[in-house]
C-alpha atoms as a PDB file:
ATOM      1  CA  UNK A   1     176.729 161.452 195.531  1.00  0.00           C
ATOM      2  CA  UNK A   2     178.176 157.916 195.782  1.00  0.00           C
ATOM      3  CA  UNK A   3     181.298 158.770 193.288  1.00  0.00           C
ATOM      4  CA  UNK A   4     181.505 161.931 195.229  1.00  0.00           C
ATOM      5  CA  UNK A   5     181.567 159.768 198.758  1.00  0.00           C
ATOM      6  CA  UNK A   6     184.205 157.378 197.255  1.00  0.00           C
ATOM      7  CA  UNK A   7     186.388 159.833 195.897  1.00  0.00           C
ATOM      8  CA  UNK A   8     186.894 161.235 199.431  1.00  0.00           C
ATOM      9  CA  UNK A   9     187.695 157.898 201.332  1.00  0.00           C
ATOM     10  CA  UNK A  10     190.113 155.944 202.053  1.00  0.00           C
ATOM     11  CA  UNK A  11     191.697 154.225 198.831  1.00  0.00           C
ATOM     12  CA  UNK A  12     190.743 150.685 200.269  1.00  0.00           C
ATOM     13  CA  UNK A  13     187.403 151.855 200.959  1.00  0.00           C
ATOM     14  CA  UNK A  14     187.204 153.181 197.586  1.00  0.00           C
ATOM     15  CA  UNK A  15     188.288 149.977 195.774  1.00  0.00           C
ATOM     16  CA  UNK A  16     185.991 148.054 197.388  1.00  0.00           C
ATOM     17  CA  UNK A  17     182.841 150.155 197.082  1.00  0.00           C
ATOM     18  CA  UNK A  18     184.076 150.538 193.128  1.00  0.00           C
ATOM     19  CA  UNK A  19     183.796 146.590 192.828  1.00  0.00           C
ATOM     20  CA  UNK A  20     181.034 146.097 194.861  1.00  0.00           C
ATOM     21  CA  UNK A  21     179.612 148.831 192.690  1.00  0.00           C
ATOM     22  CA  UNK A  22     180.645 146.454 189.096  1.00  0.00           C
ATOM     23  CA  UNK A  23     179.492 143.675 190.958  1.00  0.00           C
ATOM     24  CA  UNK A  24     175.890 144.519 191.402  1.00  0.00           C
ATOM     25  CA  UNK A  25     175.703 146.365 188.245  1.00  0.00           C
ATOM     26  CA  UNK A  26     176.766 143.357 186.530  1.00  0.00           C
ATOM     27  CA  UNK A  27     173.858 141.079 187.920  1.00  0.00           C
ATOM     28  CA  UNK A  28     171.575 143.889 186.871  1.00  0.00           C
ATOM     29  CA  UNK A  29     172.749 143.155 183.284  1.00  0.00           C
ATOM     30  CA  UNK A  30     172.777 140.092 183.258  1.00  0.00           C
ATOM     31  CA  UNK A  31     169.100 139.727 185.013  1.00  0.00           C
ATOM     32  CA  UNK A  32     168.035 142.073 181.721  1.00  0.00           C
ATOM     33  CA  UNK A  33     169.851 139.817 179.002  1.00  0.00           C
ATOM     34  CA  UNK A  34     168.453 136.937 180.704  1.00  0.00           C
ATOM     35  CA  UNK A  35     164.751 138.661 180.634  1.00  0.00           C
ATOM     36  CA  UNK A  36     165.129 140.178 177.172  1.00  0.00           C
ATOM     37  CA  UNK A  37     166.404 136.521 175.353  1.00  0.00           C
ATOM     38  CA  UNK A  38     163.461 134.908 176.752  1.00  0.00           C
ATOM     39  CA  UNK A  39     161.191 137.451 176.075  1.00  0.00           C
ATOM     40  CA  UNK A  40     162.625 137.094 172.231  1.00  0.00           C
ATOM     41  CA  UNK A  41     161.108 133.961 172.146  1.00  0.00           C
ATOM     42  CA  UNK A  42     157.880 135.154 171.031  1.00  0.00           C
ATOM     43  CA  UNK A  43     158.776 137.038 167.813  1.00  0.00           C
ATOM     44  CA  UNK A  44     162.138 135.027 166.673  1.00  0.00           C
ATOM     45  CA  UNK A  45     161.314 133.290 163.607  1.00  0.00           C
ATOM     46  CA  UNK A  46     162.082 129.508 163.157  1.00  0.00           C
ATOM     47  CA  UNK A  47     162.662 129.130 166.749  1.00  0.00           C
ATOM     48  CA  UNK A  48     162.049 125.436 166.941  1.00  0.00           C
ATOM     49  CA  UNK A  49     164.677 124.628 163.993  1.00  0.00           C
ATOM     50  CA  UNK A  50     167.332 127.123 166.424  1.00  0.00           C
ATOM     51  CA  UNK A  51     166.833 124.923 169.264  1.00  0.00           C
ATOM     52  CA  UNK A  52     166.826 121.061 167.739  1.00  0.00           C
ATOM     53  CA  UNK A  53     170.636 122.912 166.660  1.00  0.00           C
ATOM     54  CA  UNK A  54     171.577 123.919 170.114  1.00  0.00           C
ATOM     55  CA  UNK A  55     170.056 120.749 171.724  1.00  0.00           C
ATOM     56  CA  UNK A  56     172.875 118.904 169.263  1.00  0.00           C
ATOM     57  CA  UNK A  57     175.559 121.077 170.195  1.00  0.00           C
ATOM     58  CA  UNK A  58     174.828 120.843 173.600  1.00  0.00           C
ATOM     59  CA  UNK A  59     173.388 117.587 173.732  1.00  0.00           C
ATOM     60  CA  UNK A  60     175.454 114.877 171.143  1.00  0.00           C
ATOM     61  CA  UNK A  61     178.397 116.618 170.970  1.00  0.00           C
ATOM     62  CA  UNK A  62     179.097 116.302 174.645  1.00  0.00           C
ATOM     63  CA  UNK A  63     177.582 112.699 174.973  1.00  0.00           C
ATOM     64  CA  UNK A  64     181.203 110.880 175.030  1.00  0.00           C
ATOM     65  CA  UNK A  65     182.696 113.196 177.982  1.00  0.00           C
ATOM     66  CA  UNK A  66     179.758 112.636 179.942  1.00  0.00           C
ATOM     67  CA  UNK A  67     179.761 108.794 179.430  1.00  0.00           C
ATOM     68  CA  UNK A  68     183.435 108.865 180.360  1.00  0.00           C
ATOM     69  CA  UNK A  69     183.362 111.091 182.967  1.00  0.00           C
ATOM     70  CA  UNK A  70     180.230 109.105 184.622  1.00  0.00           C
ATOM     71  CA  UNK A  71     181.676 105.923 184.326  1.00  0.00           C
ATOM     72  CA  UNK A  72     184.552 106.814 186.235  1.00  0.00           C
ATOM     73  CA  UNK A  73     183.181 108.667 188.719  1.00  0.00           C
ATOM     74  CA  UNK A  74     180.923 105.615 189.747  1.00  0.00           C
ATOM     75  CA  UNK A  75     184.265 103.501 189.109  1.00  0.00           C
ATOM     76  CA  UNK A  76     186.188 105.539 191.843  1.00  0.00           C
ATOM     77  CA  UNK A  77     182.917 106.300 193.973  1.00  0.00           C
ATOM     78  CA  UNK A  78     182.801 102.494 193.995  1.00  0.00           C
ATOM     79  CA  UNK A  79     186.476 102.221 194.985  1.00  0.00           C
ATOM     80  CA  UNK A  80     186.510 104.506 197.755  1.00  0.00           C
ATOM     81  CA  UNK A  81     183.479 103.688 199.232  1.00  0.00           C
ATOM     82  CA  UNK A  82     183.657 100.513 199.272  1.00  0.00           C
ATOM     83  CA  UNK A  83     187.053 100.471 201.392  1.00  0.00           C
ATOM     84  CA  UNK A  84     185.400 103.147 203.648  1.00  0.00           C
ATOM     85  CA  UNK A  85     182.511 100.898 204.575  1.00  0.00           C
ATOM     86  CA  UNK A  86     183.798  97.857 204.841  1.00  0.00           C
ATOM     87  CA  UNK A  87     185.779  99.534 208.249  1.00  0.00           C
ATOM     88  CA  UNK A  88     182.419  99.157 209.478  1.00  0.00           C
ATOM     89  CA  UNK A  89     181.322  95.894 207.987  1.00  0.00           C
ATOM     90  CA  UNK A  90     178.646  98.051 205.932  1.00  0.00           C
ATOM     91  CA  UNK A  91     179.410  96.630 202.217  1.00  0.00           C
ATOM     92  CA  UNK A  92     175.973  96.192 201.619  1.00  0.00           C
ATOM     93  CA  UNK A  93     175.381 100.055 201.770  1.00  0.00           C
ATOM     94  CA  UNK A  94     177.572 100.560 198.634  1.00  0.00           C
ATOM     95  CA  UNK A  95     174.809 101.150 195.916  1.00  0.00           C
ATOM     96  CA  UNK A  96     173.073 103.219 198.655  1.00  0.00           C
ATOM     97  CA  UNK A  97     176.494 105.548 199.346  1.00  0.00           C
ATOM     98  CA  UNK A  98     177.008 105.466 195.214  1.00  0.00           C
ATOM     99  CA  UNK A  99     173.289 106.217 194.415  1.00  0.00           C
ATOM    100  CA  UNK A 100     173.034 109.239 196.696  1.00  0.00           C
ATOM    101  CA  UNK A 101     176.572 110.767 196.053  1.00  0.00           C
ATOM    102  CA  UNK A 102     175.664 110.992 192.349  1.00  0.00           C
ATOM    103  CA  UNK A 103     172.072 111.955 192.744  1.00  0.00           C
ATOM    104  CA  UNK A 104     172.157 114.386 195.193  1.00  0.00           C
ATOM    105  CA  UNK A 105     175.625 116.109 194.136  1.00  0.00           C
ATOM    106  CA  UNK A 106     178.495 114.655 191.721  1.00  0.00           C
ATOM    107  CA  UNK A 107     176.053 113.850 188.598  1.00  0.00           C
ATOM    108  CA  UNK A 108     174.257 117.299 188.612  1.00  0.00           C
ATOM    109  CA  UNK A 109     177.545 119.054 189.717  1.00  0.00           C
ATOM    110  CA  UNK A 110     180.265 117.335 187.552  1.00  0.00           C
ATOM    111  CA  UNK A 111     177.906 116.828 184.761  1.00  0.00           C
ATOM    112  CA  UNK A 112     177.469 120.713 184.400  1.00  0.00           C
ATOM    113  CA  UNK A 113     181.205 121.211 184.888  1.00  0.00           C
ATOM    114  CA  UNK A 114     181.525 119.115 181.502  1.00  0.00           C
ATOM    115  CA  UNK A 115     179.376 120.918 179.660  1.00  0.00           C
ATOM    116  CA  UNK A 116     180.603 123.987 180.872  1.00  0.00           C
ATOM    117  CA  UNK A 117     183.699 123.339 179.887  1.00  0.00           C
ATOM    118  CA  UNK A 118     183.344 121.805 176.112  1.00  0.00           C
ATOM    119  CA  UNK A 119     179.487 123.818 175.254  1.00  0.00           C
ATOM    120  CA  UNK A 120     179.498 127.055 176.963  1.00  0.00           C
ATOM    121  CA  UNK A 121     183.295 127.480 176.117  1.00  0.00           C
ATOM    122  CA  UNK A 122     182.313 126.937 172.833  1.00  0.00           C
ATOM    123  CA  UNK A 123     179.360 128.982 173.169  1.00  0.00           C
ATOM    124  CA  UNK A 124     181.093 131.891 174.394  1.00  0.00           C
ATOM    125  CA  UNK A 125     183.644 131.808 171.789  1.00  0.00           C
ATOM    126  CA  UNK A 126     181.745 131.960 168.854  1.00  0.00           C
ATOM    127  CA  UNK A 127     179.385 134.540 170.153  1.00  0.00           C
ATOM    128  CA  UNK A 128     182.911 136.411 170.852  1.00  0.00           C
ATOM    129  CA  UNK A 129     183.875 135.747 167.468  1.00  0.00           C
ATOM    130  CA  UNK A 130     180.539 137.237 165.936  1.00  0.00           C
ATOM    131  CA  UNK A 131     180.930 140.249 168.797  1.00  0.00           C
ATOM    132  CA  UNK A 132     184.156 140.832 167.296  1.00  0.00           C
ATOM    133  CA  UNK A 133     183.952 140.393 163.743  1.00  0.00           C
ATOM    134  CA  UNK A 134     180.523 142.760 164.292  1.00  0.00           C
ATOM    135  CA  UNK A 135     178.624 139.773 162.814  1.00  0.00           C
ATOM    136  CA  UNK A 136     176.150 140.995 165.877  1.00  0.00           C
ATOM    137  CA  UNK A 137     175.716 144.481 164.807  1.00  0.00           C
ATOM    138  CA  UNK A 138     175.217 143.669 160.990  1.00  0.00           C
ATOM    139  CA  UNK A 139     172.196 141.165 162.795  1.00  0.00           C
ATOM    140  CA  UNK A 140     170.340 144.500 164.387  1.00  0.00           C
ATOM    141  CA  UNK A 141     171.095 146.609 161.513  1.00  0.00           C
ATOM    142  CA  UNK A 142     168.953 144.165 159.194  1.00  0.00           C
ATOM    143  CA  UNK A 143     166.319 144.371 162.045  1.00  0.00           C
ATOM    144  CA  UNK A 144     166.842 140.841 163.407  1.00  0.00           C
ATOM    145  CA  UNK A 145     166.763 140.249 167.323  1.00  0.00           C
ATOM    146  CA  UNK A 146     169.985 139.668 167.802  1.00  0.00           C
ATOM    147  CA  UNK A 147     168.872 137.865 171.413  1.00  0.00           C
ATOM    148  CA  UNK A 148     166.357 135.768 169.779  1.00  0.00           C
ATOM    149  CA  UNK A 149     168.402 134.540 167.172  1.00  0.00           C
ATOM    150  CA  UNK A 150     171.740 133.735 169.063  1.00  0.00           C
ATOM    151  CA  UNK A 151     171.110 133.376 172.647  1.00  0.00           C
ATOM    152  CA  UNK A 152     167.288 132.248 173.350  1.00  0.00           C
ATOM    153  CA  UNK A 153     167.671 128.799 171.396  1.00  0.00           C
ATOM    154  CA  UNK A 154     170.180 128.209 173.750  1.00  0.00           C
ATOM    155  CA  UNK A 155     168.651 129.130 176.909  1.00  0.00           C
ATOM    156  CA  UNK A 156     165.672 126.924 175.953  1.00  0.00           C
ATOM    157  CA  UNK A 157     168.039 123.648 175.104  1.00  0.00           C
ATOM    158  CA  UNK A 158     170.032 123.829 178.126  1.00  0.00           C
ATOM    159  CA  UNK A 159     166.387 123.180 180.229  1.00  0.00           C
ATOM    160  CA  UNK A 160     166.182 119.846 178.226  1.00  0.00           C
ATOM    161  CA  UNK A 161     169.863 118.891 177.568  1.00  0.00           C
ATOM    162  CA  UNK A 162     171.302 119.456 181.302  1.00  0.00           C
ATOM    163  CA  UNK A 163     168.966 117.358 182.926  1.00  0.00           C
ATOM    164  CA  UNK A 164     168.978 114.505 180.461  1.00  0.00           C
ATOM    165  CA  UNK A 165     172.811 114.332 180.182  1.00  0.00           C
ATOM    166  CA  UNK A 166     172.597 114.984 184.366  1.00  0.00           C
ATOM    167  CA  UNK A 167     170.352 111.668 184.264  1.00  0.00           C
ATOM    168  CA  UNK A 168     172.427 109.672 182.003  1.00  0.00           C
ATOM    169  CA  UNK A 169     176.043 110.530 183.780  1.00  0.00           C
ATOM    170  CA  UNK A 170     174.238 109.416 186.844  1.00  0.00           C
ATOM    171  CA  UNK A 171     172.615 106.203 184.979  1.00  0.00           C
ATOM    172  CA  UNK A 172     176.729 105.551 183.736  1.00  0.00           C
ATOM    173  CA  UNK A 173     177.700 106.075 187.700  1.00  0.00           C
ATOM    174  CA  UNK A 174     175.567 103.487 188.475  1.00  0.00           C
ATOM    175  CA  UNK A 175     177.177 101.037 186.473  1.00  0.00           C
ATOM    176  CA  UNK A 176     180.271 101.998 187.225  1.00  0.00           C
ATOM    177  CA  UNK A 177     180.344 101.702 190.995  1.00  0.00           C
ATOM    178  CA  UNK A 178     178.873  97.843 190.049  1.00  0.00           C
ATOM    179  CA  UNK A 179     181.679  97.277 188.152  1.00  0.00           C
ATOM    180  CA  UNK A 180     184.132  98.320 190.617  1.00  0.00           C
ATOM    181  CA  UNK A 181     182.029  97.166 193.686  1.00  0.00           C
ATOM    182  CA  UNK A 182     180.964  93.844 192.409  1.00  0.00           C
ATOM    183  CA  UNK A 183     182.660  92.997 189.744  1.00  0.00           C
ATOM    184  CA  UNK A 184     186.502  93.744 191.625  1.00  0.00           C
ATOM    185  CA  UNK A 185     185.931  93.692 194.786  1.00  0.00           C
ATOM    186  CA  UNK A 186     183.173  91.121 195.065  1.00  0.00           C
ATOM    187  CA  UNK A 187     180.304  92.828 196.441  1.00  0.00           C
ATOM    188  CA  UNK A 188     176.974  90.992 195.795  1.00  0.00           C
ATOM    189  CA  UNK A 189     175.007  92.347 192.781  1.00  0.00           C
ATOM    190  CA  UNK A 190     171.732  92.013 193.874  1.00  0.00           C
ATOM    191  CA  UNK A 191     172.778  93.455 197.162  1.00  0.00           C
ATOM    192  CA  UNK A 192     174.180  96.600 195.500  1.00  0.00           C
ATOM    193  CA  UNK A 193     171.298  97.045 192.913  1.00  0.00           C
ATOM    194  CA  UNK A 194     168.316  96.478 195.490  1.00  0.00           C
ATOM    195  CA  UNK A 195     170.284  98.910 198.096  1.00  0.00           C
ATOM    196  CA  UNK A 196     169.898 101.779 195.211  1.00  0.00           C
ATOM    197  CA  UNK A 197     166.501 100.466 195.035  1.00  0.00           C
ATOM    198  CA  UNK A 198     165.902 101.459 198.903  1.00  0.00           C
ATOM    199  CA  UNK A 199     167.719 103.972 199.068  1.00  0.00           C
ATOM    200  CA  UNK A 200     166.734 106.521 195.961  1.00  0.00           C
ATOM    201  CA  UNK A 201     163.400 108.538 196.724  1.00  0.00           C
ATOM    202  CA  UNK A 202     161.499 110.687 194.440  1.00  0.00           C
ATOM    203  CA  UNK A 203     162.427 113.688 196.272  1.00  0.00           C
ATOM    204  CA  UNK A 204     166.168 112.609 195.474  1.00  0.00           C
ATOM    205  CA  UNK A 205     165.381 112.781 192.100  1.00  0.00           C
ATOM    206  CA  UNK A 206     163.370 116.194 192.161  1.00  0.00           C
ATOM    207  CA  UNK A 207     166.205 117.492 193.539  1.00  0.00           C
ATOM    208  CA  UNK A 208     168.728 116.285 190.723  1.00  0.00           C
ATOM    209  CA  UNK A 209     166.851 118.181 188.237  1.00  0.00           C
ATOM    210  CA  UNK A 210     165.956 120.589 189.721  1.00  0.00           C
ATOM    211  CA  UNK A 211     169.886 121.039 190.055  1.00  0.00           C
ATOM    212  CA  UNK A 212     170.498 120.225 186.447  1.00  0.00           C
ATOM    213  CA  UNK A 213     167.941 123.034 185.056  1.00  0.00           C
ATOM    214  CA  UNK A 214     169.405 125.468 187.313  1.00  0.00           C
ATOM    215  CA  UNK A 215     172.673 125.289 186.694  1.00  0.00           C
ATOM    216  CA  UNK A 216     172.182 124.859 182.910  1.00  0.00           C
ATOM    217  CA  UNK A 217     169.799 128.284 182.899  1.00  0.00           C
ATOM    218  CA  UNK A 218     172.882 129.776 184.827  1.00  0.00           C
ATOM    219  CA  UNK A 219     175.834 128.516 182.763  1.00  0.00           C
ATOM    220  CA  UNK A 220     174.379 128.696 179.392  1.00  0.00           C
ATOM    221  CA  UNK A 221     173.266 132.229 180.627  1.00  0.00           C
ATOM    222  CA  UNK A 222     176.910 133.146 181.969  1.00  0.00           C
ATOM    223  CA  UNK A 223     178.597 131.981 178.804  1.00  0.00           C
ATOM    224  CA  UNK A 224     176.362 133.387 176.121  1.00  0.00           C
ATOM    225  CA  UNK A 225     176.346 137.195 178.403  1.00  0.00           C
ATOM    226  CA  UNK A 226     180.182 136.987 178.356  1.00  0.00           C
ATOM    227  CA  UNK A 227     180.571 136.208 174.829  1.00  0.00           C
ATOM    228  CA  UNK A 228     177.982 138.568 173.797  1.00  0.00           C
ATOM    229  CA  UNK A 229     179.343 141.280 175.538  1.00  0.00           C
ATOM    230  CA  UNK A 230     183.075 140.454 174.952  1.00  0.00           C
ATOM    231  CA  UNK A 231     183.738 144.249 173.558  1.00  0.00           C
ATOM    232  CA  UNK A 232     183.483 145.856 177.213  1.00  0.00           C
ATOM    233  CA  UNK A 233     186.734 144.563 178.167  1.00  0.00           C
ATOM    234  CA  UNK A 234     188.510 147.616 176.797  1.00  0.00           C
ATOM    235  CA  UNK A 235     191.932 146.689 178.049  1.00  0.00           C
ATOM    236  CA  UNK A 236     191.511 143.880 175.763  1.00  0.00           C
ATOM    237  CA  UNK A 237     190.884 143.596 171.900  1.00  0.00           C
ATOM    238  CA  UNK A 238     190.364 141.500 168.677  1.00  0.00           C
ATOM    239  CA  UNK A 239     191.518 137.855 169.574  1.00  0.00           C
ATOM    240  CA  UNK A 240     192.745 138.690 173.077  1.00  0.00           C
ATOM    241  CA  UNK A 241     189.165 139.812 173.835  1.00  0.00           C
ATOM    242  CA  UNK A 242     187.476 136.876 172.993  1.00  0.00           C
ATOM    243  CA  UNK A 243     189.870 134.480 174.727  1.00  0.00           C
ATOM    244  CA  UNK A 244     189.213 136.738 177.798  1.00  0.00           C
ATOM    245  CA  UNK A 245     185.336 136.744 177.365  1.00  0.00           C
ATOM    246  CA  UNK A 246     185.966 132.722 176.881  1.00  0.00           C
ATOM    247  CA  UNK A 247     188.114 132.026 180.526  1.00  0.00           C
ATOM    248  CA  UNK A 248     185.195 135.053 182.273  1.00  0.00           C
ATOM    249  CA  UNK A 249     182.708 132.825 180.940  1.00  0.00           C
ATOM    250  CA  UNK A 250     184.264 129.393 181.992  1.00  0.00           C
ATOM    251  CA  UNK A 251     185.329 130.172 185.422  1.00  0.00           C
ATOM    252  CA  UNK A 252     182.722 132.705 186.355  1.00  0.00           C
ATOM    253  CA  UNK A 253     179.927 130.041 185.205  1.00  0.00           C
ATOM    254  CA  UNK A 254     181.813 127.335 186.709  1.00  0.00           C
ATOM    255  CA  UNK A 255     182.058 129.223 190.786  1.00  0.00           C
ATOM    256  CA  UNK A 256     178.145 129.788 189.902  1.00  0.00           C
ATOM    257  CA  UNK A 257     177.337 126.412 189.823  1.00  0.00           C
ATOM    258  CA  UNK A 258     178.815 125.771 193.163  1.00  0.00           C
ATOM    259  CA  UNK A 259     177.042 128.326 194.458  1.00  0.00           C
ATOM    260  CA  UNK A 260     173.967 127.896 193.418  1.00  0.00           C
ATOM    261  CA  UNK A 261     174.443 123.884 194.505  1.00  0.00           C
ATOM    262  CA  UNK A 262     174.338 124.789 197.741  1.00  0.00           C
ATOM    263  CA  UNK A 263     171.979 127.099 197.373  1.00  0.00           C
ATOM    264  CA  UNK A 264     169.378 124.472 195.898  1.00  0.00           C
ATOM    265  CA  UNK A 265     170.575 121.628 198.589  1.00  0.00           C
ATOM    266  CA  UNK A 266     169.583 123.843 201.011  1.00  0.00           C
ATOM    267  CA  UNK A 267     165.956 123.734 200.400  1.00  0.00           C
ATOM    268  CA  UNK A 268     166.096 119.701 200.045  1.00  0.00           C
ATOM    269  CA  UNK A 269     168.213 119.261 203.691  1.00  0.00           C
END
């Protein structure tokens, strides 16, 4: 009935119920492939071994963006806040204005960014490349879970790397807006450390990450569905495919996170 209703309207109307149509269907799969990997966790064998892997190749191979990329956020959260509050004679407030911006949004935010972009690229690549090579469908021919084995280590490292690297980009901020704040531009040290002392709550830090496990479930989730499932793309084969499945599961993953950040901060407000 509803390809029978679309086929009669207007061509707009038609495009737009066809999308909205993809749109839903392809939450629906992605709600199974999220239920189905975790459920694999029960009968995939050496499980723990799996996950130590992922937990590196989430975890240590992304360390040195996230110390760069935290460091200079706090530098230039340091800069520009700094030269905003001083308009109101408020330099003392600079570990407060640092503290919060990374807590409550930039570290959670930009951190995942990061790892989206170097991890879950990665991640969607080589399950691509195993999609496409039919590395996958030799794995359920010999009766393995193909979930289990490729996707569900994953899903469980990104609940234990995203918040720790979340912590430690925002631990890096810290010291970065001190170094610009009062190392260049002479505000007091103890004045900037004790106003991050006042101003950071615990339910500041519940809601970092709570952020950070969120968007790693999502992203990790986005990347691995779009690299497992890199064949449905028909207008788009062998290497083609896979660097499609790869920019799906960057940007796609990436607008997630955004939206989910405001989702989450609207709980906390």
């Amino acid at each position: 009935m509803t390809r029978t209703f679309l086929a009669k309207s207007p061509p707009m109307i038609s495009a737009l119920g066809r999308e909205t149509i993809r749109i839903v269907s392809g939450f629906g799969d992605l709600a199974l492939f999220t239920g189905r990997s975790f459920g694999a966790a029960v009968s995939t064998k050496r499980l723990f071994r799996r996950v130590i892997r992922a937990i590196y190749e989430q975890g240590t191979v992304c360390l040195p963006v996230i110390l760069i990329v935290g460091l200079f956020t706090g530098l230039v959260l340091g800069l520009q806040g700094y030269h905003i509050l001083s308009r109101f004679g408020s330099e003392g407030l600079l570990g407060a204005m640092v503290s919060l911006s990374l807590i409550r949004e930039m570290g959670p935010v930009l951190a995942s960014l990061m790892l989206i972009g170097q991890s879950g690229s990665a991640l969607a690549a080589e399950l691509g490349i195993q999609r496409n090579s039919e590395q996958i469908v030799a794995l359920e021919t010999m009766g393995v879970e193909s979930h289990g084995y490729l996707v569900t280590p994953r899903l469980i490292a990104a609940l234990i790397v995203y918040p720790f690297q979340t912590a430690l980009f925002v631990v890096i901020g810290f010291w970065g807006g001190s170094l610009s704040g009062s190392a260049l531009l002479g505000v007091d040290s103890g004045v900037y450390w004790s106003s991050i002392q006042r101003a950071v709550e615990s339910r500041d830090l519940r809601e970092c990450f709570i952020k950070a496990a969120v968007f790693g479930l999502l992203s990790v989730t986005i990347c691995a569905y779009q690299g497992f499932h890199a064949d449905r793309n028909h207008s788009e084969t062998g290497a083609r495919a896979v660097s499609a499945a790869t920019t799906r599961a960057v940007v796609i993953s990436s607008i997630m996170v955004l939206v989910a950040d405001y989702v989450v901060s609207s709980f906390f407000i």
